[in-house]
PDB file of N, CA and C in Angstrom:
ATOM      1  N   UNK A   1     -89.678 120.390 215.382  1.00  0.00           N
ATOM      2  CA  UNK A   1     -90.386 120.171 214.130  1.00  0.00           C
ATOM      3  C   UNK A   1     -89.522 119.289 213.219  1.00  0.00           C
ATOM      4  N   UNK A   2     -89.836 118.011 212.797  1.00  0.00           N
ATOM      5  CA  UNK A   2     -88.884 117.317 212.144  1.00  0.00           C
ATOM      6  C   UNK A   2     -89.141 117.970 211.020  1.00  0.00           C
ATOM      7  N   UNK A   3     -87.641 117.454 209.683  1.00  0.00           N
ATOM      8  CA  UNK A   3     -87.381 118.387 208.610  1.00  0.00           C
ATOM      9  C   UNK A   3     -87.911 116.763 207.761  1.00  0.00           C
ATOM     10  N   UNK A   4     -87.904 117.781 206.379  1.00  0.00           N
ATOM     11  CA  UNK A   4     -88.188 116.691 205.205  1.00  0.00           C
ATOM     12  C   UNK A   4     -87.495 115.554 205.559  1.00  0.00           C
ATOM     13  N   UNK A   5     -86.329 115.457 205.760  1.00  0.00           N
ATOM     14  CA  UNK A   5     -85.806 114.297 205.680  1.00  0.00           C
ATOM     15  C   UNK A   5     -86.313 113.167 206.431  1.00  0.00           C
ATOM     16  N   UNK A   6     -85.923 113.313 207.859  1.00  0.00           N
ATOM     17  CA  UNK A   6     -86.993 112.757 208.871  1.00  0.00           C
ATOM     18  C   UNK A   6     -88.320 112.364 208.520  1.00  0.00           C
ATOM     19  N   UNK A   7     -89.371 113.250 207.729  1.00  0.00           N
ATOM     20  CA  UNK A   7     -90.628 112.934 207.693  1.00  0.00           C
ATOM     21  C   UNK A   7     -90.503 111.550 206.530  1.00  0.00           C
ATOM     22  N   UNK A   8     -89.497 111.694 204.977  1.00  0.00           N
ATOM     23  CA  UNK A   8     -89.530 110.909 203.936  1.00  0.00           C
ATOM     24  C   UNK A   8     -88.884 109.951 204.648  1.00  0.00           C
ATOM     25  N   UNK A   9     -87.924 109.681 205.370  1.00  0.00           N
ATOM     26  CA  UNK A   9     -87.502 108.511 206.138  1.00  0.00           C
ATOM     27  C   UNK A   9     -88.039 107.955 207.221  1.00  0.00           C
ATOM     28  N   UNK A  10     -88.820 108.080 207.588  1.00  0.00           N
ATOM     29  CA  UNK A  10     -89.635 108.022 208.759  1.00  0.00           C
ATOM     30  C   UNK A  10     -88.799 107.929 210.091  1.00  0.00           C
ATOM     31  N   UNK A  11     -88.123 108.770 210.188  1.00  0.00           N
ATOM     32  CA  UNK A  11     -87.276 109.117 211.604  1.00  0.00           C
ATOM     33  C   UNK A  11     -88.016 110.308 212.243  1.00  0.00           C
ATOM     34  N   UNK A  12     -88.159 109.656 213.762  1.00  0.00           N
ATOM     35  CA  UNK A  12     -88.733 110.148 214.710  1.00  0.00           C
ATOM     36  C   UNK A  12     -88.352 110.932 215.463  1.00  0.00           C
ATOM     37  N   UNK A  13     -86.876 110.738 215.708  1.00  0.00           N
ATOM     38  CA  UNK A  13     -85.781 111.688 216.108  1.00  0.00           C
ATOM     39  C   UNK A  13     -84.389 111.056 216.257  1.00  0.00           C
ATOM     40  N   UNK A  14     -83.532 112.335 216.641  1.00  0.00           N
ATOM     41  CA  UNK A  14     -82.183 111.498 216.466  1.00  0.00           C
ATOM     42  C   UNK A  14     -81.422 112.934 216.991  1.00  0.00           C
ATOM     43  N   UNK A  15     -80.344 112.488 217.762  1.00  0.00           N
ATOM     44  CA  UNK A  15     -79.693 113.441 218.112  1.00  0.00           C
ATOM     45  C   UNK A  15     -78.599 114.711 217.468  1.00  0.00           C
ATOM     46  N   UNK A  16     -79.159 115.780 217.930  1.00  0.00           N
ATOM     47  CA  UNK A  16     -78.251 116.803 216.837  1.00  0.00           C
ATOM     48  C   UNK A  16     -77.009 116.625 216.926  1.00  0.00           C
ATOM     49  N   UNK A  17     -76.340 116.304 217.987  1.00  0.00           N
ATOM     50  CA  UNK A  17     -75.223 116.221 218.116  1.00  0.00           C
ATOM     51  C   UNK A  17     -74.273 115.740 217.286  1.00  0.00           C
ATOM     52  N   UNK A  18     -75.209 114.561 216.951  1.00  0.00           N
ATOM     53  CA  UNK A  18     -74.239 113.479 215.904  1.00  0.00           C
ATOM     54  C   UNK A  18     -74.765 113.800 214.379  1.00  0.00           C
ATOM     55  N   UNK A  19     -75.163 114.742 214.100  1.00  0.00           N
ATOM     56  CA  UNK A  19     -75.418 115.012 212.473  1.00  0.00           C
ATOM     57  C   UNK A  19     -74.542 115.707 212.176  1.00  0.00           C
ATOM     58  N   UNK A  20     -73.909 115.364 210.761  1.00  0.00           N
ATOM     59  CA  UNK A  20     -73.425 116.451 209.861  1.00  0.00           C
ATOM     60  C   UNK A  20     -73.792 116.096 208.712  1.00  0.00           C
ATOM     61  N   UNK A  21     -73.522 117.033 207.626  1.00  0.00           N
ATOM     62  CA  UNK A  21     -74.298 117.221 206.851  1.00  0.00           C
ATOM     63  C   UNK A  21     -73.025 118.300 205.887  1.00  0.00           C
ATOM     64  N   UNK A  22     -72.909 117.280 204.823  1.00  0.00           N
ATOM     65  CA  UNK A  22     -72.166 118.390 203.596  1.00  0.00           C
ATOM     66  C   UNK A  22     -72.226 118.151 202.459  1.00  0.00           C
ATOM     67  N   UNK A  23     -71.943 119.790 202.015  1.00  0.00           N
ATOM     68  CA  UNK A  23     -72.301 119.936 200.143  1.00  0.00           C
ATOM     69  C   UNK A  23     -70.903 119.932 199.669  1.00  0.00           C
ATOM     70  N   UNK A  24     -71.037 119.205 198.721  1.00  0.00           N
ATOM     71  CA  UNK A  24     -69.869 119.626 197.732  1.00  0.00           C
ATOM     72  C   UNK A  24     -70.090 119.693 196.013  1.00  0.00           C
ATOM     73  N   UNK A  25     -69.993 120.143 194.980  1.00  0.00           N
ATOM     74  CA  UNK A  25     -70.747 120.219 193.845  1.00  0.00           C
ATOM     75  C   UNK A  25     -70.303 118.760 193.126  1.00  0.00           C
ATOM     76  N   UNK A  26     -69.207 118.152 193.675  1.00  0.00           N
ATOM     77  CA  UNK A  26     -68.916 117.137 192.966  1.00  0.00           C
ATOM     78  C   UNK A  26     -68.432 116.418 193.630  1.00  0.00           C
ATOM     79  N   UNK A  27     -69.361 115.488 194.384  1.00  0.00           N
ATOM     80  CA  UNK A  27     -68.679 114.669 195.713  1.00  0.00           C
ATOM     81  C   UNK A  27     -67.710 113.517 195.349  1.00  0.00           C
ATOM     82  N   UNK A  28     -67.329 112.844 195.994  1.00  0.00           N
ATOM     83  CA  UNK A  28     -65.951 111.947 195.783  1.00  0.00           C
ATOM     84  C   UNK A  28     -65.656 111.454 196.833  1.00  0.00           C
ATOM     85  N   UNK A  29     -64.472 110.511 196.173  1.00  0.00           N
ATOM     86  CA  UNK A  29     -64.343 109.978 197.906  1.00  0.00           C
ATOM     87  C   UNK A  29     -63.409 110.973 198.322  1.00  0.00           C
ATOM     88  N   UNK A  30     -62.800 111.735 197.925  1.00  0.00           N
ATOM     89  CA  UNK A  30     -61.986 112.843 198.547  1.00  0.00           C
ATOM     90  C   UNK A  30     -62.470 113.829 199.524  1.00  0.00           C
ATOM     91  N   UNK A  31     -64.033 114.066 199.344  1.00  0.00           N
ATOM     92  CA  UNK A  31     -64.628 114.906 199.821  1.00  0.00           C
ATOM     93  C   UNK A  31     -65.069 114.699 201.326  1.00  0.00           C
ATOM     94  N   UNK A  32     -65.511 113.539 201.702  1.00  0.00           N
ATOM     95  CA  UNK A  32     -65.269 112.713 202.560  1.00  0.00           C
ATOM     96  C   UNK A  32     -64.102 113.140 204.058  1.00  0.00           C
ATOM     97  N   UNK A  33     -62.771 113.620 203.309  1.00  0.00           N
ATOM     98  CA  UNK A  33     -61.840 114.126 204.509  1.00  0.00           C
ATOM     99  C   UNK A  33     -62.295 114.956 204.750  1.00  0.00           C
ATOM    100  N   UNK A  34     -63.519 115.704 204.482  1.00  0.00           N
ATOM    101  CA  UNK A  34     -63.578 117.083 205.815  1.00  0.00           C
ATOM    102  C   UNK A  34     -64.433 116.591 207.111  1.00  0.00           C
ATOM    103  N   UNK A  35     -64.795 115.119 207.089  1.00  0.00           N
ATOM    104  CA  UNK A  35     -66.243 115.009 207.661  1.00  0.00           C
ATOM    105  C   UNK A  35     -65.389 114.101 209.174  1.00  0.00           C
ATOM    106  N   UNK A  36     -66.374 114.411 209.897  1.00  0.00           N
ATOM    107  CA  UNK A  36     -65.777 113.767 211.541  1.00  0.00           C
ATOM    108  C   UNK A  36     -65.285 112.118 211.171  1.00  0.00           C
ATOM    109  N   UNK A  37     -64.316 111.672 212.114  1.00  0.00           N
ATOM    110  CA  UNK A  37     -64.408 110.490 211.973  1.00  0.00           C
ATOM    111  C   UNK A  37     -63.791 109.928 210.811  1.00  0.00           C
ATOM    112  N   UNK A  38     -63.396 110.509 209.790  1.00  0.00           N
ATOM    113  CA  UNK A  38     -63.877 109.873 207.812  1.00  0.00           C
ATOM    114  C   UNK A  38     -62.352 109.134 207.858  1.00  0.00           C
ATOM    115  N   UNK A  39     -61.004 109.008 208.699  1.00  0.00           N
ATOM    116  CA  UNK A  39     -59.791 108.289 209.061  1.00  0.00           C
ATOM    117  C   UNK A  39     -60.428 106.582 208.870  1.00  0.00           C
ATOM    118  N   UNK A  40     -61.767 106.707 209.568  1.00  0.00           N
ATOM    119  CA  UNK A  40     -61.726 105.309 210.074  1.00  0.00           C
ATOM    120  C   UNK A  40     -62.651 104.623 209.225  1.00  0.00           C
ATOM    121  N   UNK A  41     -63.549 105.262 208.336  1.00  0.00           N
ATOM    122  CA  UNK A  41     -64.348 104.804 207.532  1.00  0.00           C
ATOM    123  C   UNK A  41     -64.830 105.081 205.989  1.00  0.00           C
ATOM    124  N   UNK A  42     -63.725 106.435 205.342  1.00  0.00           N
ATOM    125  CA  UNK A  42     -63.533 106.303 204.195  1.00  0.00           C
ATOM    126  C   UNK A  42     -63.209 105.774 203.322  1.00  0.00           C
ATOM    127  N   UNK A  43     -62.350 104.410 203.571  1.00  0.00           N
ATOM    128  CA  UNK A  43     -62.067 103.523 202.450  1.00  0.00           C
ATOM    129  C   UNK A  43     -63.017 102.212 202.506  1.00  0.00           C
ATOM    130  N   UNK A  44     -64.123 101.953 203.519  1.00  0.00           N
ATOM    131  CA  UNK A  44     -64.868 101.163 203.262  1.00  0.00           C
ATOM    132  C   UNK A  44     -65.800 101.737 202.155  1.00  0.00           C
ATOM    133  N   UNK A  45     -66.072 103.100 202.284  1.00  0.00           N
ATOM    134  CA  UNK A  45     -67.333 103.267 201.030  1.00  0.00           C
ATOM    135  C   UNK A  45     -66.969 103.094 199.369  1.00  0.00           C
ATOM    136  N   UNK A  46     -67.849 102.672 199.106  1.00  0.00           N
ATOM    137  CA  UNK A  46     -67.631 101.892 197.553  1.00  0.00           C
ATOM    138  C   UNK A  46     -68.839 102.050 196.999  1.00  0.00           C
ATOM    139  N   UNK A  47     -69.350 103.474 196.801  1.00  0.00           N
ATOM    140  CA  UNK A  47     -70.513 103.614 195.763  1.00  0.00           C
ATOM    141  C   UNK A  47     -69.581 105.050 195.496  1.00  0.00           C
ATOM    142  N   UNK A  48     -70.822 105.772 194.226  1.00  0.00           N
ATOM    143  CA  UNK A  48     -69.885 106.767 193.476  1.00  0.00           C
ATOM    144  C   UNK A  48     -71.168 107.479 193.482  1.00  0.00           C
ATOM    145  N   UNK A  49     -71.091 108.744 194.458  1.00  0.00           N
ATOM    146  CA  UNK A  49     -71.545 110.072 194.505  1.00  0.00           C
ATOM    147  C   UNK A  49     -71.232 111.016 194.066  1.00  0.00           C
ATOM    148  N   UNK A  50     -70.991 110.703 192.383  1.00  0.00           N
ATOM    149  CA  UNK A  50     -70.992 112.156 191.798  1.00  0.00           C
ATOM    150  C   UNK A  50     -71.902 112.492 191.344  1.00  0.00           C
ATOM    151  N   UNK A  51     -73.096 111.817 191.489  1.00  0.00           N
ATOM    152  CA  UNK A  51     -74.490 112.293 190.677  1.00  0.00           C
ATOM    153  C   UNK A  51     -74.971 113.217 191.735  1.00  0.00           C
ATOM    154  N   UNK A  52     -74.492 113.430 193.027  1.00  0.00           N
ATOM    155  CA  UNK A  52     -74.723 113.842 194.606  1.00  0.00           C
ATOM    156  C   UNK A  52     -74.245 115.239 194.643  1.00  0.00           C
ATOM    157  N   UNK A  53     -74.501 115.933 195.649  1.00  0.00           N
ATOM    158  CA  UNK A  53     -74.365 116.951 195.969  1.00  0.00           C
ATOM    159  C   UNK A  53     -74.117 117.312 197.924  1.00  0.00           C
ATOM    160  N   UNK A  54     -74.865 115.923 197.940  1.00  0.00           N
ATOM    161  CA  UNK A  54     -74.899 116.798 199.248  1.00  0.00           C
ATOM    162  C   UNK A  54     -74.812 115.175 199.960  1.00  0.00           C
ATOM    163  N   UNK A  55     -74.513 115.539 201.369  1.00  0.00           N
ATOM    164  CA  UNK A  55     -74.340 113.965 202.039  1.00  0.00           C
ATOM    165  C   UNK A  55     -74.909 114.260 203.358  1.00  0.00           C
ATOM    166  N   UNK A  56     -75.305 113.311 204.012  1.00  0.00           N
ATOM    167  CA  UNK A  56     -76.104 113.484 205.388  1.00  0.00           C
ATOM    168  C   UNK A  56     -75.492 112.519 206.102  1.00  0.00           C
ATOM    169  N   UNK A  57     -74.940 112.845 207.513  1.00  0.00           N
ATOM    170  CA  UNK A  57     -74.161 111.185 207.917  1.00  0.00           C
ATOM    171  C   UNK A  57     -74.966 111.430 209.495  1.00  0.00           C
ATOM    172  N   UNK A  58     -75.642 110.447 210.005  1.00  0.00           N
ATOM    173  CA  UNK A  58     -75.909 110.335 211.604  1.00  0.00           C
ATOM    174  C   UNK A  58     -75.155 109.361 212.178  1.00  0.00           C
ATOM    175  N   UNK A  59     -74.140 109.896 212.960  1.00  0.00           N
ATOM    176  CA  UNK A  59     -73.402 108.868 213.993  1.00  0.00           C
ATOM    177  C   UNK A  59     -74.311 108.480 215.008  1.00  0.00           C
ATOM    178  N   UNK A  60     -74.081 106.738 215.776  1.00  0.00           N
ATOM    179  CA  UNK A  60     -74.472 106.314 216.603  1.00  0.00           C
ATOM    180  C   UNK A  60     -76.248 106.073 216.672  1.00  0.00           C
ATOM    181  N   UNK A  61     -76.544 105.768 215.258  1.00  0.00           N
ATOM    182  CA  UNK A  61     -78.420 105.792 214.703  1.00  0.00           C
ATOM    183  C   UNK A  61     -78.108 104.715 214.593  1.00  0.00           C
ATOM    184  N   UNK A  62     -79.300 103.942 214.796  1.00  0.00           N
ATOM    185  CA  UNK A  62     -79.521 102.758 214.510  1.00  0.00           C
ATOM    186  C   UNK A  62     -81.122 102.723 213.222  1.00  0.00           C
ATOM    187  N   UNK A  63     -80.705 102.672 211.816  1.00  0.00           N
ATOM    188  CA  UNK A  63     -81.683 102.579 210.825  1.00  0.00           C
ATOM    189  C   UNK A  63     -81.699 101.499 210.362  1.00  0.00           C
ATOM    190  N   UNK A  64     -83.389 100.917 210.376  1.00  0.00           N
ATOM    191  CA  UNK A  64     -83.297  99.896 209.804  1.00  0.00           C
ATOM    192  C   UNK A  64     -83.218 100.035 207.953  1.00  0.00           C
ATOM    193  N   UNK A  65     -83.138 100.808 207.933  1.00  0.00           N
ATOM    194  CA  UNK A  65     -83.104 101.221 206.099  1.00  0.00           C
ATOM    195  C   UNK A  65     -84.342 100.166 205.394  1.00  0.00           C
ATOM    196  N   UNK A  66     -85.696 100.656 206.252  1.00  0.00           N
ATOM    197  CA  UNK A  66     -86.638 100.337 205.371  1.00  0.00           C
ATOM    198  C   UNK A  66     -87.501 101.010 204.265  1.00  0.00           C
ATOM    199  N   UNK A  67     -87.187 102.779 204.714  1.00  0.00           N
ATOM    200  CA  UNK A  67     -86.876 103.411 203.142  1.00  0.00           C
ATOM    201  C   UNK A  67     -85.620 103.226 202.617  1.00  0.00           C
ATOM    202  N   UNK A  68     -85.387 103.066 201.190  1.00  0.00           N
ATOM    203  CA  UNK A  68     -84.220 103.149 200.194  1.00  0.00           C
ATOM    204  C   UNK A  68     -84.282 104.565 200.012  1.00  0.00           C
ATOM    205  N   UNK A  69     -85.617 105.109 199.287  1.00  0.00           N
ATOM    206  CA  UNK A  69     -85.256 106.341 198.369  1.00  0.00           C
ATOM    207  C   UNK A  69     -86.527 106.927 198.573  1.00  0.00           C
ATOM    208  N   UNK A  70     -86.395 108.016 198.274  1.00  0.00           N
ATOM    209  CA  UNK A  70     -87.446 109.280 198.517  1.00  0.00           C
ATOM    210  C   UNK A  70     -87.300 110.787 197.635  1.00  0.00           C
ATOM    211  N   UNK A  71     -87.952 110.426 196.282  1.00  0.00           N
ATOM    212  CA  UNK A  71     -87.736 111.739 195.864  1.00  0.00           C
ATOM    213  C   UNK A  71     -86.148 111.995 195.597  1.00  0.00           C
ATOM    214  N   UNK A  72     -85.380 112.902 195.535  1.00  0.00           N
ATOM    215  CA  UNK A  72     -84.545 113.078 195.395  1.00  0.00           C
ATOM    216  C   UNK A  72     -82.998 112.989 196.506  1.00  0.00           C
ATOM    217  N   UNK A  73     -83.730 112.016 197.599  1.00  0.00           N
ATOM    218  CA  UNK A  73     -82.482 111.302 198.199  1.00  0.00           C
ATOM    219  C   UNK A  73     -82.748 109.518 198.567  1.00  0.00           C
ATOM    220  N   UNK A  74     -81.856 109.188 198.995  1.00  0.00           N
ATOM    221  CA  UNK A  74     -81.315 108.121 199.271  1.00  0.00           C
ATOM    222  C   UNK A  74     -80.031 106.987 200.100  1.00  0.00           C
ATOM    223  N   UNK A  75     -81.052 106.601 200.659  1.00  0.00           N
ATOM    224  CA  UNK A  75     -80.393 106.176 201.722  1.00  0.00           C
ATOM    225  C   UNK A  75     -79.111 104.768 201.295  1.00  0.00           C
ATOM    226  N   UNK A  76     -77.914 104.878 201.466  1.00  0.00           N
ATOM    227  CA  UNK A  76     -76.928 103.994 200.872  1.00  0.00           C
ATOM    228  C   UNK A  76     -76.295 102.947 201.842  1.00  0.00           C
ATOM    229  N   UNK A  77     -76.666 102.932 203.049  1.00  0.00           N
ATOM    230  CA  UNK A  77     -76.080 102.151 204.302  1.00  0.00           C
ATOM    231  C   UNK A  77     -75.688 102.447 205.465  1.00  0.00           C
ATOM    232  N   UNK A  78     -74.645 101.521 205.987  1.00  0.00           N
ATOM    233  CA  UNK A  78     -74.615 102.490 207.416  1.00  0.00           C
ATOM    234  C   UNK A  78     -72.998 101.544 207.386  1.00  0.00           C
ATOM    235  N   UNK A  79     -72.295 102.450 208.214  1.00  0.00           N
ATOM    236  CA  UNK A  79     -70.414 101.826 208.175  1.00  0.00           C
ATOM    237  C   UNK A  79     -70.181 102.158 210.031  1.00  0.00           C
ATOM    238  N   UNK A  80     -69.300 101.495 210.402  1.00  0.00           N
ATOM    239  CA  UNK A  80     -68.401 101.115 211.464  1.00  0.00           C
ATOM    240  C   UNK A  80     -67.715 102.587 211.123  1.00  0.00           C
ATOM    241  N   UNK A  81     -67.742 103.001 212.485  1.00  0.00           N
ATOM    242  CA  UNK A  81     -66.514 103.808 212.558  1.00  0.00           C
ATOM    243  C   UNK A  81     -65.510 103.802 214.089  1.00  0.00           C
ATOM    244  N   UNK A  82     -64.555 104.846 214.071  1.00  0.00           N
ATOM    245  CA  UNK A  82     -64.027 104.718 215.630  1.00  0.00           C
ATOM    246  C   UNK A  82     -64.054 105.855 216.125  1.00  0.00           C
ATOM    247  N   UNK A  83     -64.451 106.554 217.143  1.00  0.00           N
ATOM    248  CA  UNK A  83     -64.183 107.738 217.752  1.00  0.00           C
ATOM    249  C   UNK A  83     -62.840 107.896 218.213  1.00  0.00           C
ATOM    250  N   UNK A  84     -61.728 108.958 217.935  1.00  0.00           N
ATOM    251  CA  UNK A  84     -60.756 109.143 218.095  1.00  0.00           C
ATOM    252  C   UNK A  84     -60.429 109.635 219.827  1.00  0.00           C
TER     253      UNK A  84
END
């Protein structure tokens, strides 16, 4: 059963494997070090998620980011990373 997100983004599916997904009450780029991977691609991000709460990251998706925004999220890009 796809979840809200999926349905407002129009994603069809995508593998669980590669989702994570975290809250923090006052995100940052600090917040960032708990998340897989974040060595190789935390200092490229350059927007400011403190209006945020929560972050959604899918490794290895290919989105064309033809939704931006939906209600109360939003989609901000997609970054290079390296598997360790």
């Amino acid at each position: 059963m796809p979840s809200q997100f999926m349905k407002d983004f129009k994603i069809k599916s995508f593998d669980d494997d590669f989702l994570e997904v975290f809250y923090d009450k006052a995100i940052s780029k600090s917040s960032f070090k708990e998340v897989s991977y974040s060595e190789t691609f935390s200092e490229k991000i350059k927007i400011d998620f403190s209006a945020y709460n929560c972050v959604i990251l899918l490794y290895d998706f290919n989105y064309n980011g033809f939704i931006k925004e939906k209600d109360n999220m939003k989609f901000y890009g997609t970054l290079d990373y390296e598997k360790n």
